[in-house]
PDB file of N, CA and C in Angstrom:
ATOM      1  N   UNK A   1     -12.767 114.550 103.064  1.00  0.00           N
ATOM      2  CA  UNK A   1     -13.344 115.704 103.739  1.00  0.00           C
ATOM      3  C   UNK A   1     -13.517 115.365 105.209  1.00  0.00           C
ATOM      4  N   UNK A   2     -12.610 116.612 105.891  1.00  0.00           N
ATOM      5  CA  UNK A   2     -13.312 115.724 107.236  1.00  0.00           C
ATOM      6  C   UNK A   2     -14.308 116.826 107.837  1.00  0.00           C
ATOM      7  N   UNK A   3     -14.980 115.945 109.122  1.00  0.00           N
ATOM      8  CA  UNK A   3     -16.003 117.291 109.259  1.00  0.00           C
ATOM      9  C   UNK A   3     -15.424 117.736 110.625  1.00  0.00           C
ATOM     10  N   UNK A   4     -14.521 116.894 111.391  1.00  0.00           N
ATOM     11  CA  UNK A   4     -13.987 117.269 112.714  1.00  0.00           C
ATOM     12  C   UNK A   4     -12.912 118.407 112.813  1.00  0.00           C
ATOM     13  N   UNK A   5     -12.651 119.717 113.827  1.00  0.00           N
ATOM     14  CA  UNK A   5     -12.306 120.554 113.288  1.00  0.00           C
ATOM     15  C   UNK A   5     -11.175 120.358 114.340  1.00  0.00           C
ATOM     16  N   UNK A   6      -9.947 120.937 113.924  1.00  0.00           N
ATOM     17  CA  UNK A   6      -8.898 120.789 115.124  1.00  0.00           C
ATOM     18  C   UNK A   6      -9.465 121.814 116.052  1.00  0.00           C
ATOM     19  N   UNK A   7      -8.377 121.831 117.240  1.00  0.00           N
ATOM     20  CA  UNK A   7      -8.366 122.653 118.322  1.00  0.00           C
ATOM     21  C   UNK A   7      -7.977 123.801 118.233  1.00  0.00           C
ATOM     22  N   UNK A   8      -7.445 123.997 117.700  1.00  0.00           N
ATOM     23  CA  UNK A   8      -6.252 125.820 116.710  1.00  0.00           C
ATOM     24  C   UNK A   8      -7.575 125.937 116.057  1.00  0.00           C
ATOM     25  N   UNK A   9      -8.137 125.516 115.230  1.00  0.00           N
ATOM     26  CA  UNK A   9      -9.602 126.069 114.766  1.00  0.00           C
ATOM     27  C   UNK A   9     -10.434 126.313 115.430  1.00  0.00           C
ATOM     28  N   UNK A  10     -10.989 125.506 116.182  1.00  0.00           N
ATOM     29  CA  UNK A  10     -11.791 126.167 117.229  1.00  0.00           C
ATOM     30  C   UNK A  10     -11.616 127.017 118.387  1.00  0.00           C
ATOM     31  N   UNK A  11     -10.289 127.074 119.110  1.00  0.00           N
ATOM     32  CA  UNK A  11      -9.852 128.844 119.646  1.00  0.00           C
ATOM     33  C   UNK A  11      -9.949 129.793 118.816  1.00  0.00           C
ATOM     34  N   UNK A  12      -9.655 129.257 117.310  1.00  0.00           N
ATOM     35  CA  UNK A  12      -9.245 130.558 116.401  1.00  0.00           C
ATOM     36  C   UNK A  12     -10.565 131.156 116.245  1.00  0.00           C
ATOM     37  N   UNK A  13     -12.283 130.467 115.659  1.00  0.00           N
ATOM     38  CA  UNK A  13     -13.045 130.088 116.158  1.00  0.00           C
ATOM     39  C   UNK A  13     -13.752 131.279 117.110  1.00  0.00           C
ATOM     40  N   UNK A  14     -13.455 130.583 118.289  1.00  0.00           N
ATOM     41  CA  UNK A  14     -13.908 131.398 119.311  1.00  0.00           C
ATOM     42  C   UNK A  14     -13.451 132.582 119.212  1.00  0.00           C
ATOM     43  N   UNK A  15     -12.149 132.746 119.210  1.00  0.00           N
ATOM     44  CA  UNK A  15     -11.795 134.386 119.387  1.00  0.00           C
ATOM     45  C   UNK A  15     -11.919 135.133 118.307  1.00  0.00           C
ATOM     46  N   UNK A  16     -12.034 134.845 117.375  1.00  0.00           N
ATOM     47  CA  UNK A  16     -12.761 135.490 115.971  1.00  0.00           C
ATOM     48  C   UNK A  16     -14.475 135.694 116.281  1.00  0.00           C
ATOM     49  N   UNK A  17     -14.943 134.949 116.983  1.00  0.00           N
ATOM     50  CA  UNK A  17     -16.597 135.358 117.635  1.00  0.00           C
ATOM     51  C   UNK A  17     -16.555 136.885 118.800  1.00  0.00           C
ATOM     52  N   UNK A  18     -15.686 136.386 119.884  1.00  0.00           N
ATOM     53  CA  UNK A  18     -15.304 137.277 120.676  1.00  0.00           C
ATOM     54  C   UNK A  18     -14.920 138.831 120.027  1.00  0.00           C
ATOM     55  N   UNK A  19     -14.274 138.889 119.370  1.00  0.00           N
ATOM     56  CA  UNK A  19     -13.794 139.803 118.580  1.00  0.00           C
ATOM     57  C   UNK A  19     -15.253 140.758 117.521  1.00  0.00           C
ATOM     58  N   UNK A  20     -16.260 139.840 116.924  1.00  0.00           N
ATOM     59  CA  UNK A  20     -17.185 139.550 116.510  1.00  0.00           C
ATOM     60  C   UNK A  20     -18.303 140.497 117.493  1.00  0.00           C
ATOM     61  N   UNK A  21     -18.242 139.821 118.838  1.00  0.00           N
ATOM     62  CA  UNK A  21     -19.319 140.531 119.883  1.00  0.00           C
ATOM     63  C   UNK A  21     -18.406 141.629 120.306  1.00  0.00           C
ATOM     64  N   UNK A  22     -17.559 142.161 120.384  1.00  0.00           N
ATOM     65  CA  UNK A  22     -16.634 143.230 120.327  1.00  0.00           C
ATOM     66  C   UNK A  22     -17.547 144.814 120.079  1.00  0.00           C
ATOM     67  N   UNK A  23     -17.462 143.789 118.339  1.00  0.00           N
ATOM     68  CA  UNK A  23     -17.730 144.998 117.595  1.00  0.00           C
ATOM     69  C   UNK A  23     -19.335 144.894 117.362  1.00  0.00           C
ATOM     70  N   UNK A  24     -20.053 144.162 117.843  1.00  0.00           N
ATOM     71  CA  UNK A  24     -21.464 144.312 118.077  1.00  0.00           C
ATOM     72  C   UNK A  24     -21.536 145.504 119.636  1.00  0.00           C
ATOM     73  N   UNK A  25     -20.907 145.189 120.500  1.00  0.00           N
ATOM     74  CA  UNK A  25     -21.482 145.566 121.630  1.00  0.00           C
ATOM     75  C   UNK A  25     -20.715 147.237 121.419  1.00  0.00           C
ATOM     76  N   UNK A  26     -19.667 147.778 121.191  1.00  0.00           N
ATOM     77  CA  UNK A  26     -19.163 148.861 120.571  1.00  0.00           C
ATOM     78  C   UNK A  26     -20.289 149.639 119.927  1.00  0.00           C
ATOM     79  N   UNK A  27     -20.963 149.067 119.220  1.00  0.00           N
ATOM     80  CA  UNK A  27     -21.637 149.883 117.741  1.00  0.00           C
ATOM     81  C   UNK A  27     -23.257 150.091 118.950  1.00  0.00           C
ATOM     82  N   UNK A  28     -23.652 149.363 119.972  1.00  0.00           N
ATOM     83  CA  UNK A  28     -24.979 149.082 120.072  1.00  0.00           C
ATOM     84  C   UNK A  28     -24.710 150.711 121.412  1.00  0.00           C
ATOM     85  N   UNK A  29     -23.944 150.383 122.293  1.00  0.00           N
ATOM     86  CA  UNK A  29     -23.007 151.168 123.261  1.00  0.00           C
ATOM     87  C   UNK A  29     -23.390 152.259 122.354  1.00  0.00           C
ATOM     88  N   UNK A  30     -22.541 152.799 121.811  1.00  0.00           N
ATOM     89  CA  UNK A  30     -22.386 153.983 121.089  1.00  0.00           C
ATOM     90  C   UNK A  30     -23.658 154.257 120.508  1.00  0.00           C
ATOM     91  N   UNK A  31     -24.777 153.660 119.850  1.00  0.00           N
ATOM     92  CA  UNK A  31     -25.704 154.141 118.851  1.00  0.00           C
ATOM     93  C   UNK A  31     -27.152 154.158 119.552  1.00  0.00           C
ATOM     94  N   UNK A  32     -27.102 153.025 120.543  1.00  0.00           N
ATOM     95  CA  UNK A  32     -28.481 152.428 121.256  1.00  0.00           C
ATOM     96  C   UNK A  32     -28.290 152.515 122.482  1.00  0.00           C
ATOM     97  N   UNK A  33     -27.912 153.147 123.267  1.00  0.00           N
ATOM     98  CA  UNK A  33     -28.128 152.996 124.759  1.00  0.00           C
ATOM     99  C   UNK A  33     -28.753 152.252 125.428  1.00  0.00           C
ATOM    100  N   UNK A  34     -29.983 152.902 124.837  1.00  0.00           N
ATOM    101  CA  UNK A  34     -31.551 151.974 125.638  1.00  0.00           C
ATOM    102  C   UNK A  34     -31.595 150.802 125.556  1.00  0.00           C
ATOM    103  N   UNK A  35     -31.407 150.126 124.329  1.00  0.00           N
ATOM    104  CA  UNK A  35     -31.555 149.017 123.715  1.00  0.00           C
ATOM    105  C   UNK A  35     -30.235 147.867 124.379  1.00  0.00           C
ATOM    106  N   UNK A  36     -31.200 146.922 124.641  1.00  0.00           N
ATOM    107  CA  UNK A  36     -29.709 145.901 125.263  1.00  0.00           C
ATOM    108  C   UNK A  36     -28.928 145.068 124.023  1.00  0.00           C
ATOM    109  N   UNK A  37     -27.612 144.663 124.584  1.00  0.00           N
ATOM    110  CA  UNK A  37     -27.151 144.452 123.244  1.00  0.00           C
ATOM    111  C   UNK A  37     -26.969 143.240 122.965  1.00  0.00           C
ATOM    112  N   UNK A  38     -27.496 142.294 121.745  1.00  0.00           N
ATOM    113  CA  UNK A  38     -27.411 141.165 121.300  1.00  0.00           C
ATOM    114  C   UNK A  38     -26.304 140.221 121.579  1.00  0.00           C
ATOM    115  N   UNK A  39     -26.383 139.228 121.757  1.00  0.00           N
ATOM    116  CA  UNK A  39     -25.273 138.337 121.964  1.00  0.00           C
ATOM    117  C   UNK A  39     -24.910 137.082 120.578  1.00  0.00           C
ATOM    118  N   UNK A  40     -23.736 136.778 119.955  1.00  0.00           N
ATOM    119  CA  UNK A  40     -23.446 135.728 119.534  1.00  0.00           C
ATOM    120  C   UNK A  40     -23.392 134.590 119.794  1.00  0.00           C
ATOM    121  N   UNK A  41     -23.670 133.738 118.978  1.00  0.00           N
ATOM    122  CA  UNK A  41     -23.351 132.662 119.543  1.00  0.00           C
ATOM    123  C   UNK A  41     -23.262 131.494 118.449  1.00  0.00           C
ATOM    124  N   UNK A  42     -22.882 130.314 118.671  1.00  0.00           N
ATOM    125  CA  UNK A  42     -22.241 129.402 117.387  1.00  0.00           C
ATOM    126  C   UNK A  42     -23.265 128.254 117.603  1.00  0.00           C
ATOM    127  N   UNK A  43     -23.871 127.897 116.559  1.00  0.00           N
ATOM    128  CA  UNK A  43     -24.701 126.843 116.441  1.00  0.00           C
ATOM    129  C   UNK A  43     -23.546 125.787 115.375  1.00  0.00           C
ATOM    130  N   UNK A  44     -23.411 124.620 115.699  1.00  0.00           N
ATOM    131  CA  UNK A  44     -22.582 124.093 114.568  1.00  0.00           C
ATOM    132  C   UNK A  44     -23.240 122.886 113.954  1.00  0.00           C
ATOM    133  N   UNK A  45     -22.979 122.628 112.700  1.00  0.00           N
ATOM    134  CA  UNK A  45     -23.235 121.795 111.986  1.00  0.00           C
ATOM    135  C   UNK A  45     -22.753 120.747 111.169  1.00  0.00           C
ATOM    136  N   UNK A  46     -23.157 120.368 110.136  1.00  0.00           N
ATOM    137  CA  UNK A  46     -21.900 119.337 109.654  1.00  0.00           C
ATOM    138  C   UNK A  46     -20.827 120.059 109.035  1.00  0.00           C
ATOM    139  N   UNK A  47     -21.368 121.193 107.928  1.00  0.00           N
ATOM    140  CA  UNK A  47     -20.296 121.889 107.100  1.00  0.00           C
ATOM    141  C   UNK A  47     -20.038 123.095 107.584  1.00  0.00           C
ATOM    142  N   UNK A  48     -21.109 123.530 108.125  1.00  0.00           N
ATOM    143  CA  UNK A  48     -21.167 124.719 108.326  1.00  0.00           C
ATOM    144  C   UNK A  48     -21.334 125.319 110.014  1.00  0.00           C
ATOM    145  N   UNK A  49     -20.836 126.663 110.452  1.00  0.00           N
ATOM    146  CA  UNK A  49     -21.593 127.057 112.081  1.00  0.00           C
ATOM    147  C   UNK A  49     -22.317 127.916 111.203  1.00  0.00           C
ATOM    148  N   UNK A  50     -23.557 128.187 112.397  1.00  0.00           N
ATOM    149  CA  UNK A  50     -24.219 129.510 112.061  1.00  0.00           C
ATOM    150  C   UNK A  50     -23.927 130.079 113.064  1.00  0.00           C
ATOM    151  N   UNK A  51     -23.586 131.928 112.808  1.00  0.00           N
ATOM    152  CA  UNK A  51     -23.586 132.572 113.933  1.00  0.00           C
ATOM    153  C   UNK A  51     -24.947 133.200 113.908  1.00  0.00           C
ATOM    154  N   UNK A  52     -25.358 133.000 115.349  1.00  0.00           N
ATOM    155  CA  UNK A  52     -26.479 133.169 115.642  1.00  0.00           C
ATOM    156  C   UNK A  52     -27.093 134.388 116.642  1.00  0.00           C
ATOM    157  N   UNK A  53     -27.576 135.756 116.274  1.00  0.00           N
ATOM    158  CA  UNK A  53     -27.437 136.784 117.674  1.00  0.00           C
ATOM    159  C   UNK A  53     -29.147 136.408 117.722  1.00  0.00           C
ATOM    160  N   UNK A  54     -29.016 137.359 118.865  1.00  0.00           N
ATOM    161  CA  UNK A  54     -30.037 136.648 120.421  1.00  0.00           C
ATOM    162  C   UNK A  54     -29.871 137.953 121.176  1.00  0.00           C
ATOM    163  N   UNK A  55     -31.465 139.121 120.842  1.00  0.00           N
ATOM    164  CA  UNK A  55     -31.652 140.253 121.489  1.00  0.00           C
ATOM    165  C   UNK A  55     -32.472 139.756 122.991  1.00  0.00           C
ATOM    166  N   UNK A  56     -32.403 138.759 123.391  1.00  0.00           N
ATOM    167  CA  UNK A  56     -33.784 138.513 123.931  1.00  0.00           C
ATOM    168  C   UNK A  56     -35.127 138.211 123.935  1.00  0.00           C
ATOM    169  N   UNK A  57     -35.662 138.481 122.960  1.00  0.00           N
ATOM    170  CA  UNK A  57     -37.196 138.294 122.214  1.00  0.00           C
ATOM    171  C   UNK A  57     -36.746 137.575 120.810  1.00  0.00           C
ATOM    172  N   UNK A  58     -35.667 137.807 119.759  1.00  0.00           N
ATOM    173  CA  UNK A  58     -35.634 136.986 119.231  1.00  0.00           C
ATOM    174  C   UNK A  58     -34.248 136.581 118.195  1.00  0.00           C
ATOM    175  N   UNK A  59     -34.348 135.435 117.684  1.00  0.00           N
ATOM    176  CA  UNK A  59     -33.047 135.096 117.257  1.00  0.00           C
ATOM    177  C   UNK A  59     -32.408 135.300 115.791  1.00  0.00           C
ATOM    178  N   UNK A  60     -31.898 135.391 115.005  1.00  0.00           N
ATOM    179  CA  UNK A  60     -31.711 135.370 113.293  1.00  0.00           C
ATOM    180  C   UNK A  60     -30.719 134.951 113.220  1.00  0.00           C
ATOM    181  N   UNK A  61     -29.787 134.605 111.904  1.00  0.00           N
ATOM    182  CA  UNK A  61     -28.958 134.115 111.358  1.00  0.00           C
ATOM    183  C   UNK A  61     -28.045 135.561 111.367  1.00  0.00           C
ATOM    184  N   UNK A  62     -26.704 135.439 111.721  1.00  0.00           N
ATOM    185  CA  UNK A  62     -26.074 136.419 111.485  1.00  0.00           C
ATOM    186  C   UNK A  62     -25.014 136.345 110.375  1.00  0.00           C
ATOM    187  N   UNK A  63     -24.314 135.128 110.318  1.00  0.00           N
ATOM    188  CA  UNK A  63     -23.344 134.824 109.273  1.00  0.00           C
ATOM    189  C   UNK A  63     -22.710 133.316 109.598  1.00  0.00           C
ATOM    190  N   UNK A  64     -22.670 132.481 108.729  1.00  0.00           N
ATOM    191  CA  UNK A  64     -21.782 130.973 108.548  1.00  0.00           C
ATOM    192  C   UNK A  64     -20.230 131.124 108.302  1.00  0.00           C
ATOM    193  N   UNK A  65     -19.706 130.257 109.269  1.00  0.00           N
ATOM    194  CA  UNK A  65     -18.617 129.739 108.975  1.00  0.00           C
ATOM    195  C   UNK A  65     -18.747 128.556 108.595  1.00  0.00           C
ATOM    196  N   UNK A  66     -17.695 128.188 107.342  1.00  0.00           N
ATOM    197  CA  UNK A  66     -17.629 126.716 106.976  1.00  0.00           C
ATOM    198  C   UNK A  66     -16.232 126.135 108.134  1.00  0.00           C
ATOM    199  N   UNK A  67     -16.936 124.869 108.363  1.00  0.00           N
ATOM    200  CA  UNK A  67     -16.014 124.117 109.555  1.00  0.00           C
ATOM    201  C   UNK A  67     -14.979 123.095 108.692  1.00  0.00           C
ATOM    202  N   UNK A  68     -15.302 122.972 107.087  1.00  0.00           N
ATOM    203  CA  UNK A  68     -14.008 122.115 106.616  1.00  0.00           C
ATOM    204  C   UNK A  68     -14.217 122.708 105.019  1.00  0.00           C
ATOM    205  N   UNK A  69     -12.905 122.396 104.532  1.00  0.00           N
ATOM    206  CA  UNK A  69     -12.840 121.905 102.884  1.00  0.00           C
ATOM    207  C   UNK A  69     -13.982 121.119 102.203  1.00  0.00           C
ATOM    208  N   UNK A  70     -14.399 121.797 101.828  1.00  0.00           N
ATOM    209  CA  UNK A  70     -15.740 121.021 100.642  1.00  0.00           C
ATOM    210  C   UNK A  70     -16.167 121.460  99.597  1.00  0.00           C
ATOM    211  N   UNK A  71     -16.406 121.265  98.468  1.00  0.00           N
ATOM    212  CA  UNK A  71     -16.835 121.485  97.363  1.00  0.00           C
ATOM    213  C   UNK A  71     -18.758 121.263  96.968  1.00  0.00           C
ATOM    214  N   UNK A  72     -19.399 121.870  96.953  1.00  0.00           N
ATOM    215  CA  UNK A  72     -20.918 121.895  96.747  1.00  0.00           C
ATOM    216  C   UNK A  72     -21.096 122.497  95.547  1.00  0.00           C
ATOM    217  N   UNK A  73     -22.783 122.137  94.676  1.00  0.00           N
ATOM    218  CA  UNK A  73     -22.868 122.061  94.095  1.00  0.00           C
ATOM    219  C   UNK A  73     -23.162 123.894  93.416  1.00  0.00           C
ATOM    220  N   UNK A  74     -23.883 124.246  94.661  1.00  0.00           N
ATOM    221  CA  UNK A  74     -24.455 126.010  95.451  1.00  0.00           C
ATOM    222  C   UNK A  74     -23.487 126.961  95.458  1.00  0.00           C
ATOM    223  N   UNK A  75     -22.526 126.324  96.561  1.00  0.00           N
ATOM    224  CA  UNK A  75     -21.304 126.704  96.761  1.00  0.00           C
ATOM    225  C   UNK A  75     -20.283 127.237  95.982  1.00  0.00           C
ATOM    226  N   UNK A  76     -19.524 126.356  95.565  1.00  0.00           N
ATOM    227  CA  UNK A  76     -18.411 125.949  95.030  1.00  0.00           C
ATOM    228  C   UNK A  76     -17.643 125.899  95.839  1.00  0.00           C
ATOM    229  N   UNK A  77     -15.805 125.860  95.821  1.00  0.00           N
ATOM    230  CA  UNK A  77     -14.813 125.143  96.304  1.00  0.00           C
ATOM    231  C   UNK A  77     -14.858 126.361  98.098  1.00  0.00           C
ATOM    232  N   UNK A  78     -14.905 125.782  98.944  1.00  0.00           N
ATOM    233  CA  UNK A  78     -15.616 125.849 100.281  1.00  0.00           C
ATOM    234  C   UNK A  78     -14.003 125.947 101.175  1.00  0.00           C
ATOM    235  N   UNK A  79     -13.188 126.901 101.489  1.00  0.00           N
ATOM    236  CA  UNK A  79     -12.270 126.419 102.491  1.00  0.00           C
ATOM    237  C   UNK A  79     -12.165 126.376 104.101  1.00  0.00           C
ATOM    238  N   UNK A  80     -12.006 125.755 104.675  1.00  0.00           N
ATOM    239  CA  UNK A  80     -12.175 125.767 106.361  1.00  0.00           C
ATOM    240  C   UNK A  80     -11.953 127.284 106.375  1.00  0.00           C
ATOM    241  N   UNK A  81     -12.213 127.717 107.134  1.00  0.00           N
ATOM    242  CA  UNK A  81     -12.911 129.179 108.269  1.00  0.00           C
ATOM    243  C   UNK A  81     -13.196 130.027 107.173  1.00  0.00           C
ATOM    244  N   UNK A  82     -14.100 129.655 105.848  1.00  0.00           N
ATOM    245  CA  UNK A  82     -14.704 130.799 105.238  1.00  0.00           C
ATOM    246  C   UNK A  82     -15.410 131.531 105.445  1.00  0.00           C
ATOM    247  N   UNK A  83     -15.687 133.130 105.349  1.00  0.00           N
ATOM    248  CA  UNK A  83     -16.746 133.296 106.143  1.00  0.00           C
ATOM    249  C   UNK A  83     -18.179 133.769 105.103  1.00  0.00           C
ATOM    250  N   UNK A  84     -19.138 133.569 105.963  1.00  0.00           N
ATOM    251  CA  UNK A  84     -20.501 133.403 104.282  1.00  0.00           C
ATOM    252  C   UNK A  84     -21.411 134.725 105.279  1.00  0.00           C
ATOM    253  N   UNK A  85     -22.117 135.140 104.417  1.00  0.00           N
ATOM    254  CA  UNK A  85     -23.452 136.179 104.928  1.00  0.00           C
ATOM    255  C   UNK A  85     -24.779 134.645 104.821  1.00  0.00           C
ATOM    256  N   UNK A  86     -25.673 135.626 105.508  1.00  0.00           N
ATOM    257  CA  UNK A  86     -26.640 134.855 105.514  1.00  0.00           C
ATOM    258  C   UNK A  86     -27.303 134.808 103.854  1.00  0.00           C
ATOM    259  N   UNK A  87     -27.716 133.952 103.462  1.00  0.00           N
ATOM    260  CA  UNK A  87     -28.851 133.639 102.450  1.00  0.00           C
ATOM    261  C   UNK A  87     -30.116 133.408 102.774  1.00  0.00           C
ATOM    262  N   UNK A  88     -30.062 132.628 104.046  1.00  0.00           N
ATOM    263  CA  UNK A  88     -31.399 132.712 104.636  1.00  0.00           C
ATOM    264  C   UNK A  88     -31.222 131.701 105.993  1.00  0.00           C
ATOM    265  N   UNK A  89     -32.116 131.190 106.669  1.00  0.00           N
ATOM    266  CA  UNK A  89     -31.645 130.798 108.228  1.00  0.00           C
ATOM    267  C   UNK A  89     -30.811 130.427 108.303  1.00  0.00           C
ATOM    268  N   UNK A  90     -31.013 129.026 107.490  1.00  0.00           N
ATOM    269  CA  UNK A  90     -30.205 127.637 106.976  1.00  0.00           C
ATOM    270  C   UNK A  90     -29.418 127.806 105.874  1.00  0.00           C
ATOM    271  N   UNK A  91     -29.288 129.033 105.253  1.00  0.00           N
ATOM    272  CA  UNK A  91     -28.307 128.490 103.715  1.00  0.00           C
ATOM    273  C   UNK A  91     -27.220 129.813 103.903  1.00  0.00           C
ATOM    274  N   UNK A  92     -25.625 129.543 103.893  1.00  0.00           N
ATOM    275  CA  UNK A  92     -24.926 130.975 103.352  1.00  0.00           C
ATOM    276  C   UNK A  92     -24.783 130.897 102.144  1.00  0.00           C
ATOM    277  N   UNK A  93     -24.848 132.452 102.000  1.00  0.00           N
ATOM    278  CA  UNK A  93     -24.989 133.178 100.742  1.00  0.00           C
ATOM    279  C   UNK A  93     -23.361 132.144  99.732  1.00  0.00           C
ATOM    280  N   UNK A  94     -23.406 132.381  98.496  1.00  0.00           N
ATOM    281  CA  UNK A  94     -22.581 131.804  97.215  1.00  0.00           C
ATOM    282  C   UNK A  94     -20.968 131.889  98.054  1.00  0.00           C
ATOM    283  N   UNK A  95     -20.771 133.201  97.879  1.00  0.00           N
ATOM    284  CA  UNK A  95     -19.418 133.694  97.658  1.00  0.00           C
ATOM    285  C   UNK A  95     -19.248 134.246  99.177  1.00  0.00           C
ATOM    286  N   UNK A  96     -17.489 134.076  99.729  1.00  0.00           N
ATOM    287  CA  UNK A  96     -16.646 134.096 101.035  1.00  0.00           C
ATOM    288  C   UNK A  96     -16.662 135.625 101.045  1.00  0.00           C
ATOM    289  N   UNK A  97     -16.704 135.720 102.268  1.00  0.00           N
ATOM    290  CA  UNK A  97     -16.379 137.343 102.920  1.00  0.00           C
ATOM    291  C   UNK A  97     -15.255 137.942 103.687  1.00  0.00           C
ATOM    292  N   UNK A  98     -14.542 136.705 103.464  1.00  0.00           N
ATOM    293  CA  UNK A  98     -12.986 136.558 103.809  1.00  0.00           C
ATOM    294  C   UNK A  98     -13.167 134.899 104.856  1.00  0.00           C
ATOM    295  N   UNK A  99     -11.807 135.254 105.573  1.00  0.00           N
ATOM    296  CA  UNK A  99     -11.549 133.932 106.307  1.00  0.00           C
ATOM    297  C   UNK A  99     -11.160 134.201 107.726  1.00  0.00           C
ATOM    298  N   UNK A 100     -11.265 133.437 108.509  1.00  0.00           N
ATOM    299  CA  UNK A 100     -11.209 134.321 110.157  1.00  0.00           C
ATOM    300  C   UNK A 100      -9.407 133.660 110.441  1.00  0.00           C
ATOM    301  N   UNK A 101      -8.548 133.228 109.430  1.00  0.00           N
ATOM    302  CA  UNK A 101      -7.062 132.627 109.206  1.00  0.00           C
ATOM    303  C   UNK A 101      -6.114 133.997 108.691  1.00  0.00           C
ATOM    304  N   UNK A 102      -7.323 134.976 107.609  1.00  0.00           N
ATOM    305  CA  UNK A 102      -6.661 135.563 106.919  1.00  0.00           C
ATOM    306  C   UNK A 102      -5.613 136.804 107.457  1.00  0.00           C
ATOM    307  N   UNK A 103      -4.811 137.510 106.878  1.00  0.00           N
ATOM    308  CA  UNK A 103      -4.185 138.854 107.679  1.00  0.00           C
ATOM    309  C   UNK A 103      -4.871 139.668 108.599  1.00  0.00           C
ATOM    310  N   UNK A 104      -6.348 139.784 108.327  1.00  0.00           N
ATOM    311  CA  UNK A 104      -6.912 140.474 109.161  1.00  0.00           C
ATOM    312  C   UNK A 104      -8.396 139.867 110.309  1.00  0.00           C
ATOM    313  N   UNK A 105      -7.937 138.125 110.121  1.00  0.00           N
ATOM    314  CA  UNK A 105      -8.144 137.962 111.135  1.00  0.00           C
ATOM    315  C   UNK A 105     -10.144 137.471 110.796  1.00  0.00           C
ATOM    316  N   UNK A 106     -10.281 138.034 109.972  1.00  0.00           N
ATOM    317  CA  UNK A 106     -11.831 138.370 109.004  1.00  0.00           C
ATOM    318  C   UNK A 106     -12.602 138.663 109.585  1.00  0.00           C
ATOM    319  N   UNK A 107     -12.015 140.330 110.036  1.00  0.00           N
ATOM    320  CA  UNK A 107     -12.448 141.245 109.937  1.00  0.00           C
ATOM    321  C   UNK A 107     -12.482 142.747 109.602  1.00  0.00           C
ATOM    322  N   UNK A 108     -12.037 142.164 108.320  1.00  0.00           N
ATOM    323  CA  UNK A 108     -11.731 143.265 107.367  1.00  0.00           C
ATOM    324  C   UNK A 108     -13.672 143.684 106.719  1.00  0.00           C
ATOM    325  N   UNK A 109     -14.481 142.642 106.695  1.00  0.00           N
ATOM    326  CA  UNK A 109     -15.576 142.567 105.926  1.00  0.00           C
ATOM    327  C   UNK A 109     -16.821 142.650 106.854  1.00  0.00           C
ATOM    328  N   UNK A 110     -16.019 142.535 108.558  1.00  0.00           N
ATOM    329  CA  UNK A 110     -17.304 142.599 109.645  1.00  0.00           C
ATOM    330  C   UNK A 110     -17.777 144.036 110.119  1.00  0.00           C
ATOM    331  N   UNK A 111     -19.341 143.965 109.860  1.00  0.00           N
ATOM    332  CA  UNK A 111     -19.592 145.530 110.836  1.00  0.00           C
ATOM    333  C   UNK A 111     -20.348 144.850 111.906  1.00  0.00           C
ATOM    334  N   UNK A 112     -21.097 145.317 112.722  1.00  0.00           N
ATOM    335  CA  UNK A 112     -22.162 145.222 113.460  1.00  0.00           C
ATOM    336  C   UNK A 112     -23.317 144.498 112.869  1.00  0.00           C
ATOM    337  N   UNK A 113     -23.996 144.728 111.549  1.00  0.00           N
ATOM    338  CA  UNK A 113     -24.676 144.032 111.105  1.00  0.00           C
ATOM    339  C   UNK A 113     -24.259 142.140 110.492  1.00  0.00           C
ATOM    340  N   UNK A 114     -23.035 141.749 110.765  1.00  0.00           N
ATOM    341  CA  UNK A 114     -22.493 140.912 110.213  1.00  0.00           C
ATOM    342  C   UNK A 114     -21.970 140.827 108.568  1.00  0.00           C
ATOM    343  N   UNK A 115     -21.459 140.271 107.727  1.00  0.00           N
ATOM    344  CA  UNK A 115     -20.199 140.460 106.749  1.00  0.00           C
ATOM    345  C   UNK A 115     -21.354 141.050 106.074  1.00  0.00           C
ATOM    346  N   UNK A 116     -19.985 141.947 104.990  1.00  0.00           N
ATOM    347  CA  UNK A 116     -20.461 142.830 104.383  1.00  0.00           C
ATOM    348  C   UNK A 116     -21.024 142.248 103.178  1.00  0.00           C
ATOM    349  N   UNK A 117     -21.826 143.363 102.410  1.00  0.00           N
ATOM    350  CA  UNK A 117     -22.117 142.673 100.677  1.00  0.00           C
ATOM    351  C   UNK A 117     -20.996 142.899 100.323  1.00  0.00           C
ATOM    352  N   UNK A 118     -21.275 142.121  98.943  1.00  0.00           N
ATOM    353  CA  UNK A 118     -20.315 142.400  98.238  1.00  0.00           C
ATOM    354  C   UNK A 118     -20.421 143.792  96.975  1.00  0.00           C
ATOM    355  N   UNK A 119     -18.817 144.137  96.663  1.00  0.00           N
ATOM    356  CA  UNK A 119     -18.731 145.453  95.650  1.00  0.00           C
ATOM    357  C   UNK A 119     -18.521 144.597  94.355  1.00  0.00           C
TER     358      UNK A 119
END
């Protein structure tokens, strides 16, 4: 397992965030005027990033990416750029919400609030 991530992952990475604050600042534009609009941002860890938004006053968990291949016990089989909802600050939720590799880039499952539940 490694925990170091290539460089193609981390542009891919970034512009999957970018893309990410896209469609945050779109939805806030359009719905909230008044209201300023949150920013992303990547906290990283050993297995996991948290994406992290930041209104100004205060911060939450928005959604994890896993940064490698791993297998956990919580989890199960874990593939580099999965993408997880929150479970809570520190933990993503069981099951992937796609992959930011996949056809659509993963964001087939993103709104404004970060990945979707599941059906």
């Amino acid at each position: 397992m490694s925990t170091t991530s290539s460089p193609e992952f981390d542009s891919a990475l970034d512009a999957w965030l970018a893309r990410c604050q896209k469609v945050v600042a779109d939805h806030y534009t359009s719905n909230y005027p008044i209201l300023s609009i949150p920013t992303l941002s990547i906290e990283r860890g050993s297995k996991f990033a948290r994406i992290v938004t930041d209104n100004g006053t205060q911060r939450s968990s928005w959604a994890f990416i896993a940064l490698c291949d791993s297998e956990t016990k919580g989890l199960g089989v874990v593939k580099q750029g999965d993408i997880h909802r929150c479970a809570s600050w520190k933990i993503p939720s069981k099951h992937s919400r796609g992959n930011i590799s996949d056809d659509s880039m993963g964001m087939a499952s993103i709104s404004s609030y970060g990945p979707a539940y599941l059906r």
